[in-house]
Protein backbone atom coordinates (compact mmCIF):
# COMPACT_ATOMS: atom_id res chain seq x y z
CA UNK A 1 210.25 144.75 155.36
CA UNK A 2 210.59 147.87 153.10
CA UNK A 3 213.43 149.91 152.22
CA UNK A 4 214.06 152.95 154.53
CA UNK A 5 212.52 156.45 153.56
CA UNK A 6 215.06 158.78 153.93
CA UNK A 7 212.16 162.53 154.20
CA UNK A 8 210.59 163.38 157.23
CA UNK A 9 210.45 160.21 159.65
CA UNK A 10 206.65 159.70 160.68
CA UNK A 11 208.04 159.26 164.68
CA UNK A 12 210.47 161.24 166.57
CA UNK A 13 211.56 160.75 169.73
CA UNK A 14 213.78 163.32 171.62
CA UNK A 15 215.60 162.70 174.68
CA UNK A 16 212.28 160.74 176.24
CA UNK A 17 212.15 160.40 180.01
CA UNK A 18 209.09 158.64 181.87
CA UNK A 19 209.14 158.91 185.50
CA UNK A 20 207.11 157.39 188.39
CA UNK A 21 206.71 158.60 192.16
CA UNK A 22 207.49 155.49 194.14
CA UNK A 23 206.91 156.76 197.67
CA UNK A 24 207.80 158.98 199.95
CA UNK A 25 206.76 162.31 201.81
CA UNK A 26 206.70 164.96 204.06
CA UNK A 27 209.51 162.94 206.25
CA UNK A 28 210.71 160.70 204.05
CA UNK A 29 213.17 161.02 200.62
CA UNK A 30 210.86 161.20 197.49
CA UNK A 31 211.60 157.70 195.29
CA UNK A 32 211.50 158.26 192.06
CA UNK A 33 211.56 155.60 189.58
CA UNK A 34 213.49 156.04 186.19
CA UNK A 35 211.55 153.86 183.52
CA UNK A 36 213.11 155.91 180.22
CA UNK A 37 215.67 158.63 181.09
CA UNK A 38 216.77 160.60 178.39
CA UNK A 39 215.45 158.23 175.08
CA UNK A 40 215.69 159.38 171.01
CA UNK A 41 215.18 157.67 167.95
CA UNK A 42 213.48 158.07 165.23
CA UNK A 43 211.04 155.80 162.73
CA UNK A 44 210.30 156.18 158.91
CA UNK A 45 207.37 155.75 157.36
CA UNK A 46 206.42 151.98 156.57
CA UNK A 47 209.77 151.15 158.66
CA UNK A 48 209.44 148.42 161.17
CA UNK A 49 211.78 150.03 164.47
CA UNK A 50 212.09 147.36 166.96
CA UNK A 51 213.33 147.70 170.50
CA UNK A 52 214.78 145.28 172.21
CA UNK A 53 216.30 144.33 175.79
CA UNK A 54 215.73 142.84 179.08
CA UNK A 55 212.29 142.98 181.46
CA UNK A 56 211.96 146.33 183.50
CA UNK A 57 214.17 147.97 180.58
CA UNK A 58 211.83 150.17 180.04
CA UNK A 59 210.81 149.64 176.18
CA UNK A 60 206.97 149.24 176.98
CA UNK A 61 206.69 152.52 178.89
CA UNK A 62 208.33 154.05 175.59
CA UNK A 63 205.60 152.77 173.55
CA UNK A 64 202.63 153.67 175.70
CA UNK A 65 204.15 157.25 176.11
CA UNK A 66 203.86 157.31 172.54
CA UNK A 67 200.74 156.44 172.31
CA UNK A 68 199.99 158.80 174.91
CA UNK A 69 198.95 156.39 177.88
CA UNK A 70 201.46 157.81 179.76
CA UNK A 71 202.75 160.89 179.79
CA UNK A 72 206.41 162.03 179.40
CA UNK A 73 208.17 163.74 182.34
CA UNK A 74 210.78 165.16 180.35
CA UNK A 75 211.46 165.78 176.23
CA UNK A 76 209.42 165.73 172.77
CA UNK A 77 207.34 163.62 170.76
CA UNK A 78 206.60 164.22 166.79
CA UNK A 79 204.22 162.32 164.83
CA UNK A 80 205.00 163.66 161.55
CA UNK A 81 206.69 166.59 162.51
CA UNK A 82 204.65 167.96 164.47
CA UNK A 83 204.51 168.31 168.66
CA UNK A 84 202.28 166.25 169.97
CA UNK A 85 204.11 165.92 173.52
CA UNK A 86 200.91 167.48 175.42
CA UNK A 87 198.16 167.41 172.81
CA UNK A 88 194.75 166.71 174.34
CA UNK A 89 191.13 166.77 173.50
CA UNK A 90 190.14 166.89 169.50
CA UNK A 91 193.84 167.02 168.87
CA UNK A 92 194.38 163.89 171.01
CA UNK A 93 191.71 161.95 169.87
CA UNK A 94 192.81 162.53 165.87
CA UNK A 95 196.14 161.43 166.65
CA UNK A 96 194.88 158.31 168.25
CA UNK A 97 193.02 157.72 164.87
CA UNK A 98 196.16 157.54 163.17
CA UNK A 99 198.56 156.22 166.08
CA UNK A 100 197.29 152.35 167.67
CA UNK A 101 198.88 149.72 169.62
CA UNK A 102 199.03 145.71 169.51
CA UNK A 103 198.96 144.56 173.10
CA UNK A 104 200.93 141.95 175.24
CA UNK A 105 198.04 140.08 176.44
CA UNK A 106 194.80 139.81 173.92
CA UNK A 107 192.63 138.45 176.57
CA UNK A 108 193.61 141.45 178.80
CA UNK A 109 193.15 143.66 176.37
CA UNK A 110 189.47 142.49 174.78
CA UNK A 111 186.07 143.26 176.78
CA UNK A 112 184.73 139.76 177.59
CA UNK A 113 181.12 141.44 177.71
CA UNK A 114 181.65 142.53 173.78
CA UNK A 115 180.85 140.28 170.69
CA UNK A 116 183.69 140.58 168.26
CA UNK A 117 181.99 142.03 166.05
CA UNK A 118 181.13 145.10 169.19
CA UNK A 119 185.03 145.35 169.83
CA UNK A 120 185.97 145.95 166.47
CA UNK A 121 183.26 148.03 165.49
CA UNK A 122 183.86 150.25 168.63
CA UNK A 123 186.86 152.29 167.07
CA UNK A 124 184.93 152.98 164.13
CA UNK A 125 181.53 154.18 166.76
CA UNK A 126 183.99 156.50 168.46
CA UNK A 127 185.21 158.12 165.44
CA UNK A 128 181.90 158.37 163.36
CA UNK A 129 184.20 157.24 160.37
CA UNK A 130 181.26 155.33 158.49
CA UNK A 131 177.51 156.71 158.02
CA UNK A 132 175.18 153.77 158.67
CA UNK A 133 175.29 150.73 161.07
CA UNK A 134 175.88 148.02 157.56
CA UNK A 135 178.87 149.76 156.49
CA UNK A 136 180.69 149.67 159.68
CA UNK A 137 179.35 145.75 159.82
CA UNK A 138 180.67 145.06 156.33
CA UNK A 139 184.15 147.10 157.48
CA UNK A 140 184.31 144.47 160.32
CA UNK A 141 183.51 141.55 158.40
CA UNK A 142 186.53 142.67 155.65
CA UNK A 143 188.55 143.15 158.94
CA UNK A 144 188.23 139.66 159.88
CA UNK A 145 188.98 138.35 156.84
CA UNK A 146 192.36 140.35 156.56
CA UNK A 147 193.57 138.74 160.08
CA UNK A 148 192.48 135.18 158.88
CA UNK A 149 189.38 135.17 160.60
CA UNK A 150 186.28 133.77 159.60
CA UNK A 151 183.03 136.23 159.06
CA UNK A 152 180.82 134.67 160.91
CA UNK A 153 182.95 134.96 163.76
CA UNK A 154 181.50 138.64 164.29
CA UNK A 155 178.83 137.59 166.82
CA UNK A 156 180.90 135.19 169.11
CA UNK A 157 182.89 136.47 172.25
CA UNK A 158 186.88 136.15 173.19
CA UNK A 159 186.78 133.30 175.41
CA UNK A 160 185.68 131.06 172.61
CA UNK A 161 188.76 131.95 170.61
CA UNK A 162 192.95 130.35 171.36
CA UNK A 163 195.23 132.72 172.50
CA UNK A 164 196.85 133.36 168.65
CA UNK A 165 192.98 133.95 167.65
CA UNK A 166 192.16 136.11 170.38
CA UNK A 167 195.32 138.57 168.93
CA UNK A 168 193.98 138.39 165.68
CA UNK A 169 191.28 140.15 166.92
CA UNK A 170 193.56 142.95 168.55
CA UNK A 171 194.84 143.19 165.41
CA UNK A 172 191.74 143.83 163.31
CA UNK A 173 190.49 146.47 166.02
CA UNK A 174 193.88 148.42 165.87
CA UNK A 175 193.61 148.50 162.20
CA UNK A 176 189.70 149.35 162.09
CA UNK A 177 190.45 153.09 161.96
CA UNK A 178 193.37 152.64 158.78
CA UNK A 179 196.46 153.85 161.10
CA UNK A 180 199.22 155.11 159.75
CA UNK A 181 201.62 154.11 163.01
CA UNK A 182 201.12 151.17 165.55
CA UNK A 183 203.07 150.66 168.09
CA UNK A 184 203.60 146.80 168.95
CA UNK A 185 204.01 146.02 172.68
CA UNK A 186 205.13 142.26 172.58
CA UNK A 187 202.51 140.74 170.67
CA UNK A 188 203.62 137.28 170.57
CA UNK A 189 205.22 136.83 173.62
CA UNK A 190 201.93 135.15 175.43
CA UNK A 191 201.59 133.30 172.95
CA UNK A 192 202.42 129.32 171.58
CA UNK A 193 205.72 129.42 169.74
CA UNK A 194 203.56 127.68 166.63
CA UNK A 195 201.62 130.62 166.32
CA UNK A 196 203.82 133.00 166.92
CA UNK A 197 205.16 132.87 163.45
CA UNK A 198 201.83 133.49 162.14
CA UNK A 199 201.17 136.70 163.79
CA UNK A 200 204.51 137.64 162.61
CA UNK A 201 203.88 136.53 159.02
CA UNK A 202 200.47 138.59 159.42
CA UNK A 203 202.25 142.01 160.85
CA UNK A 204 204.58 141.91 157.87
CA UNK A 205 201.31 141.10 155.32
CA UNK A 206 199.72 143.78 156.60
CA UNK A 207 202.30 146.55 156.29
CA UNK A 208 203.12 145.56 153.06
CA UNK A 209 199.65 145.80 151.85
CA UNK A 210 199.23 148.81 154.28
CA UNK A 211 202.38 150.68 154.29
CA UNK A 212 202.31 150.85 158.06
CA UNK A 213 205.08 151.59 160.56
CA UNK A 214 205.68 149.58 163.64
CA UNK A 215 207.49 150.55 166.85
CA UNK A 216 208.12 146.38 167.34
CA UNK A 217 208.55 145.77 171.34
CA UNK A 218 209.73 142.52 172.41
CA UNK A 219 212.62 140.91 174.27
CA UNK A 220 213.50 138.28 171.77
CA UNK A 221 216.09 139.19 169.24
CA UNK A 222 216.24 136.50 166.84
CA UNK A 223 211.94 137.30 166.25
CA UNK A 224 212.78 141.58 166.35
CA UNK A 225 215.58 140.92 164.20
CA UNK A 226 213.62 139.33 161.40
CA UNK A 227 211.04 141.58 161.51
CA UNK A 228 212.93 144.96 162.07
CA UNK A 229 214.55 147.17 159.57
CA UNK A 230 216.33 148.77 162.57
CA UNK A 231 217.17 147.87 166.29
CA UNK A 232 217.38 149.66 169.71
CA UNK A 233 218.61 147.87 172.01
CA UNK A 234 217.44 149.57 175.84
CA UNK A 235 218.96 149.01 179.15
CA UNK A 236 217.78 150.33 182.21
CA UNK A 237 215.52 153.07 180.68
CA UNK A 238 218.47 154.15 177.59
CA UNK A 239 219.44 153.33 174.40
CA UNK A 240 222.56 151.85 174.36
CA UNK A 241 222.87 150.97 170.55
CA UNK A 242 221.12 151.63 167.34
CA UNK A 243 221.37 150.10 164.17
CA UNK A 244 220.37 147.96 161.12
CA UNK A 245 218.90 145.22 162.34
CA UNK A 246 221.12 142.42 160.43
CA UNK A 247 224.24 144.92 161.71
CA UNK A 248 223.32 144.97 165.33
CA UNK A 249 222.56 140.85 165.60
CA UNK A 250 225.89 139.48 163.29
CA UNK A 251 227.96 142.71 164.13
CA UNK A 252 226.73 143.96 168.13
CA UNK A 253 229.18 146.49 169.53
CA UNK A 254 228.15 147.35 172.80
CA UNK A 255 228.80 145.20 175.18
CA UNK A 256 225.36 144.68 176.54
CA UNK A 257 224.03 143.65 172.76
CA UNK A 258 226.92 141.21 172.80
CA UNK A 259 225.81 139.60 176.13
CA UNK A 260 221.90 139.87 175.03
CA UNK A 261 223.06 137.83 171.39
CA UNK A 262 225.31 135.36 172.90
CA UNK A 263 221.99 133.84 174.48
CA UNK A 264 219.67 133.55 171.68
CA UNK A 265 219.66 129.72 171.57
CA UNK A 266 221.27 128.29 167.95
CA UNK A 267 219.59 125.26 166.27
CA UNK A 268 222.86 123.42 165.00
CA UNK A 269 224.75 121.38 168.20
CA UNK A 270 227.85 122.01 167.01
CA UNK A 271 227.69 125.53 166.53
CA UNK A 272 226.29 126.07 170.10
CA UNK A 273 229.12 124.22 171.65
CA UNK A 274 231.25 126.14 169.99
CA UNK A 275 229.40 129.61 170.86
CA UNK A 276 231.47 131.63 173.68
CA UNK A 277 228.22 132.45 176.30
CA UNK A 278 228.79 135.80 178.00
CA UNK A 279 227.38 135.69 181.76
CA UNK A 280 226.71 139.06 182.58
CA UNK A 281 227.17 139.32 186.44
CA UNK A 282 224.79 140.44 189.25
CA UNK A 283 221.41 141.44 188.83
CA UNK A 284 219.29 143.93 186.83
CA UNK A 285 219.91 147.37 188.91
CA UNK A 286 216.72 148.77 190.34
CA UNK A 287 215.56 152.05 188.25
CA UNK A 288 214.69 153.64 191.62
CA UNK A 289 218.47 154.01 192.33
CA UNK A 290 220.87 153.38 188.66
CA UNK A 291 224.40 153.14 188.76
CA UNK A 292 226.02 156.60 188.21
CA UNK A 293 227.69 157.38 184.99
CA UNK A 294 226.95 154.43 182.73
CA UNK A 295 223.88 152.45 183.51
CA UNK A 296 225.47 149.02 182.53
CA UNK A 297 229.00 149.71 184.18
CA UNK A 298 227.90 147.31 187.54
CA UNK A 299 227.53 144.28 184.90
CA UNK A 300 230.09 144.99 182.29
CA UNK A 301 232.91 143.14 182.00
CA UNK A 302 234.70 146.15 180.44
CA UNK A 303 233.89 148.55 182.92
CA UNK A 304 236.82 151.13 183.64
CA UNK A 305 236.89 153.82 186.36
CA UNK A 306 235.98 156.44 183.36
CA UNK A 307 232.78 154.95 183.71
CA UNK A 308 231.71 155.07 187.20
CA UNK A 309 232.63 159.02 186.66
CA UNK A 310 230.22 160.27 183.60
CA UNK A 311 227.47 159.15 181.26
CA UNK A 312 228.72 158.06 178.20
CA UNK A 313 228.08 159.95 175.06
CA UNK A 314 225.83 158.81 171.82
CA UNK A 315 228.77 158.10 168.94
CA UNK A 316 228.15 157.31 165.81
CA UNK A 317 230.42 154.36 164.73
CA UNK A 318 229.31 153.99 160.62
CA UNK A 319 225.64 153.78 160.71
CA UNK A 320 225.39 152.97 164.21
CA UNK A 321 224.97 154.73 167.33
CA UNK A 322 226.80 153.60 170.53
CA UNK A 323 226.73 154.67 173.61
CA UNK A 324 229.69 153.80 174.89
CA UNK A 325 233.12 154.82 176.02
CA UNK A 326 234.98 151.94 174.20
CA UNK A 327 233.96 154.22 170.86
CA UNK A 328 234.66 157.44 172.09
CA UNK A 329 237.51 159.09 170.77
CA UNK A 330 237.89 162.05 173.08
């Protein structure tokens, strides 16, 4: 992990929202549902950002709106300073040279008709970045190496690969075109716990050698905490806290970070038996229809009228942000 830049971050998000039309009509009430209402953070270059929080949060439709699979409903995107909120055409397919993304499921994700050697040489076919046919072969070959693949792999096809393999080769097709940004949408999460260290070990080896930022999604925050200079934690399509990453996990002020760390399982017996476990009550409100003022207020357990009444506001609280109203001072 490197040390945080403090110039221009390479990623800026401003008050993101990504909605969906659930249904609806001429005769019936339009459903909308809220995936990311009202979102901001920002990402340095070579910085590892993750985001953390429960399924249906809403931190995967934040990274594929960055990447421009789906497009925002509501506020601004920069990619080093500049808009690129509704860039399309040449513009779009530039920024998608220097913007890529890891995904959840690397079986999903690879074309089962494609050699390896095809999927990772497809980037580089798109983008005309290499002259003849041997240096975009030799570029792939290189590529395998760097993901701790064999060479001669290049003519064989995903299903012979494992499932930690099979990423591998996500990896070396996201990082065919030299990115400068890639967002990370759960990478290890269908994968064997064994090899899930590996991949992690790789991401880091790679950005070192690379200088790469990561937008890290995943829902485990021991793994995003080890790999993440800074945390967001997201409930219910906000941000509820932001900070350092070894802050946020020994030091968590909101009170849904609290609940989130008091379940990440801890190796030593006696330690866990002596662990207070907070049970957050009810279930995960549907976005189609949040809570109103705060989001979490249905399933805190330090929920006050004040809360049922108004949004909280974003304080800072040292070199946090909280958004709660146990930190407001108003």
């Amino acid at each position: 992990m490197s040390e945080e830049n403090k110039k221009e971050p390479i990623l800026r998000v401003e008050d993101l929202k990504v909605h969906f039309n659930a249904g609806g009509g001429l005769f019936k009430k339009k459903k909308i549902v809220k995936a990311v209402d009202g979102v901001s953070f920002e990402i340095m270059e070579g910085e590892t950002f993750g985001l953390v929080g429960e399924s249906g949060c809403g931190k995967s439709t934040t990274g594929r709106a960055i990447v421009k699979i789906y497009n925002p409903t509501e506020g601004k995107i920069y990619y080093k300073g500049e808009d690129i909120t509704s860039i399309k055409g040449d513009d779009l397919k530039e920024f998608r040279r220097n913007v890529q993304m890891i995904f959840q499921d690397p079986y999903a994700s690879l074309n089962p008709r494609m050699t390896v050697g095809e999927i990772i040489r497809e980037p580089m076919d798109i983008h005309k970045i290499y002259k003849t046919k041997e240096e975009r072969e030799n570029r792939v070959r290189e590529l395998l190496e760097v993901v701790g693949l064999k060479p001669d792999h290049i003519r064989r096809y995903p299903h012979e690969f494992s499932g930690g393999q099979r990423q591998r080769i996500g990896i070396a097709r996201t990082l065919a075109l030299n990115p400068k940004f890639i967002v990370c949408d759960e990478p290890i999460s269908a994968l064997d716990v064994s090899i899930q260290a590996q991949v992690i070990n790789l991401l880091e080896h790679i950005q070192k050698e690379m200088g790469i930022a990561y937008l890290f999604i995943a829902h485990d925050l021991s793994m995003v905490k080890h790999i993440s200079d800074r945390i967001g934690v997201m409930y219910l399509g906000h941000l509820v806290e932001v900070g350092d990453s070894d802050d946020v996990y020994h030091r968590p002020l909101h009170p849904y970070t609290q609940a989130l760390l008091s379940a990440v399982p801890i190796p030593d017996p006696k330690t866990a038996r002596e662990k207070q476990r907070i049970v957050l009550e009810g279930e995960l409100p549907s976005p189609i229809d949040p809570p109103s003022g705060c989001v979490f207020r249905t399933r805190c357990p330090n929920a006050t009228e004040r809360c049922a009444q108004a949004k909280p506001p974003t304080v800072r609280v040292g070199d946090r942000l909280v958004s709660c109203f146990m930190y407001d001072e108003n």
